[in-house]
Protein backbone atom coordinates (compact mmCIF):
# COMPACT_ATOMS: atom_id res chain seq x y z
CA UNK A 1 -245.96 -89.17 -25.96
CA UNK A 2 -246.11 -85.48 -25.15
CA UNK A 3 -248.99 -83.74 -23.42
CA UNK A 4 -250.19 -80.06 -24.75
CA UNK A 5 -252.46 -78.01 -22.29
CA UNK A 6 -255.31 -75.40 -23.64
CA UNK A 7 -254.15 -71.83 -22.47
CA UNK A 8 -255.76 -68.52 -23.44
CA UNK A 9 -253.32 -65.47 -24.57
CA UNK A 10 -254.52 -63.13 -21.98
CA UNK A 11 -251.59 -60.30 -22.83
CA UNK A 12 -247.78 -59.90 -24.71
CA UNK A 13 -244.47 -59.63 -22.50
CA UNK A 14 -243.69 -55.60 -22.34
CA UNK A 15 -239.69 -57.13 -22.36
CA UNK A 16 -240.04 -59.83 -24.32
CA UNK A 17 -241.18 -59.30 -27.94
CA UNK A 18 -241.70 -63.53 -28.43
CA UNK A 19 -243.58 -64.15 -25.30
CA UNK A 20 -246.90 -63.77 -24.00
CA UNK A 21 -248.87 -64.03 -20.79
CA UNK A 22 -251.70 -67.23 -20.91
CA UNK A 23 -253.94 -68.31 -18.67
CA UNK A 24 -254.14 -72.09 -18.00
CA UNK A 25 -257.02 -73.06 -15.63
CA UNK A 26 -256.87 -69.66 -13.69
CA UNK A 27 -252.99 -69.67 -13.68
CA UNK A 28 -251.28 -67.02 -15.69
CA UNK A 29 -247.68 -68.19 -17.09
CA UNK A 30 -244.98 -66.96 -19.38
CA UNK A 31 -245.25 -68.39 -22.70
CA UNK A 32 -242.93 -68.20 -25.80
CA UNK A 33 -245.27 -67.77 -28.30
CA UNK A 34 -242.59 -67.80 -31.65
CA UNK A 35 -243.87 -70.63 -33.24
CA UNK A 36 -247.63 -69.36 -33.27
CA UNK A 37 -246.88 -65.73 -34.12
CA UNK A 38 -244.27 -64.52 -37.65
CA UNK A 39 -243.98 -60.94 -36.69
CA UNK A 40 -245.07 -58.57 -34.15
CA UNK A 41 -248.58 -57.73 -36.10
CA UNK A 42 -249.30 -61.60 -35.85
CA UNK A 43 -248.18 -61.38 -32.08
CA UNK A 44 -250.84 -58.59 -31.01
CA UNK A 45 -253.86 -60.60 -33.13
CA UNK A 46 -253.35 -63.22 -30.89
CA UNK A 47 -254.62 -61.78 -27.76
CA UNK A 48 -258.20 -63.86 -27.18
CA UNK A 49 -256.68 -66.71 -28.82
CA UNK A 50 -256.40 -70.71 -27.55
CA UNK A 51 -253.24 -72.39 -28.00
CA UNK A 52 -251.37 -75.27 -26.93
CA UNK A 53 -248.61 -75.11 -24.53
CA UNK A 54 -246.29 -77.84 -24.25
CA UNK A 55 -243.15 -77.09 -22.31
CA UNK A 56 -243.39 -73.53 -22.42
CA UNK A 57 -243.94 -72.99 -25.78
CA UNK A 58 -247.50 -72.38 -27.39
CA UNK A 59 -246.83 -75.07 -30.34
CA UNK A 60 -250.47 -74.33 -32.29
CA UNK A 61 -253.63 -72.52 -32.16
CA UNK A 62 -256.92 -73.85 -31.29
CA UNK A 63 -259.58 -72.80 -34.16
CA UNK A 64 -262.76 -71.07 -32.11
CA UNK A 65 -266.05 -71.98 -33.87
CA UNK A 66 -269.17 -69.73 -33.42
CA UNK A 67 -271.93 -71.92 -32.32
């Protein structure tokens, strides 16, 4: 069984085009954000976004409901 953590994308990696800077619980960390984002216009939308990180990799985003 694998465990996913909530993380907000906070920023993109200046070096790094598939990469981007999320904030777990007050923690930012490095996080390869490929399978989340196609292209680099996908990439900078994300910024705000939840996702899952598992590993190191954000493997989905979370959907944010108004309420």
């Amino acid at each position: 069984m694998c465990i996913s953590i909530p993380g907000q994308i906070v920023a993109l990696d200046d070096i790094q085009p598939d990469t981007a800077w999320v904030d777990v619980c007050g923690v930012r960390r490095s996080v390869n954000i490929m399978l989340v984002a196609a292209d680099e216009q996908v990439s900078a939308a994300l910024i705000g976004y939840w996702v899952l990180v598992h590993v190191g990799f954000a493997t989905s985003t979370l959907r944010q409901f108004a309420g």
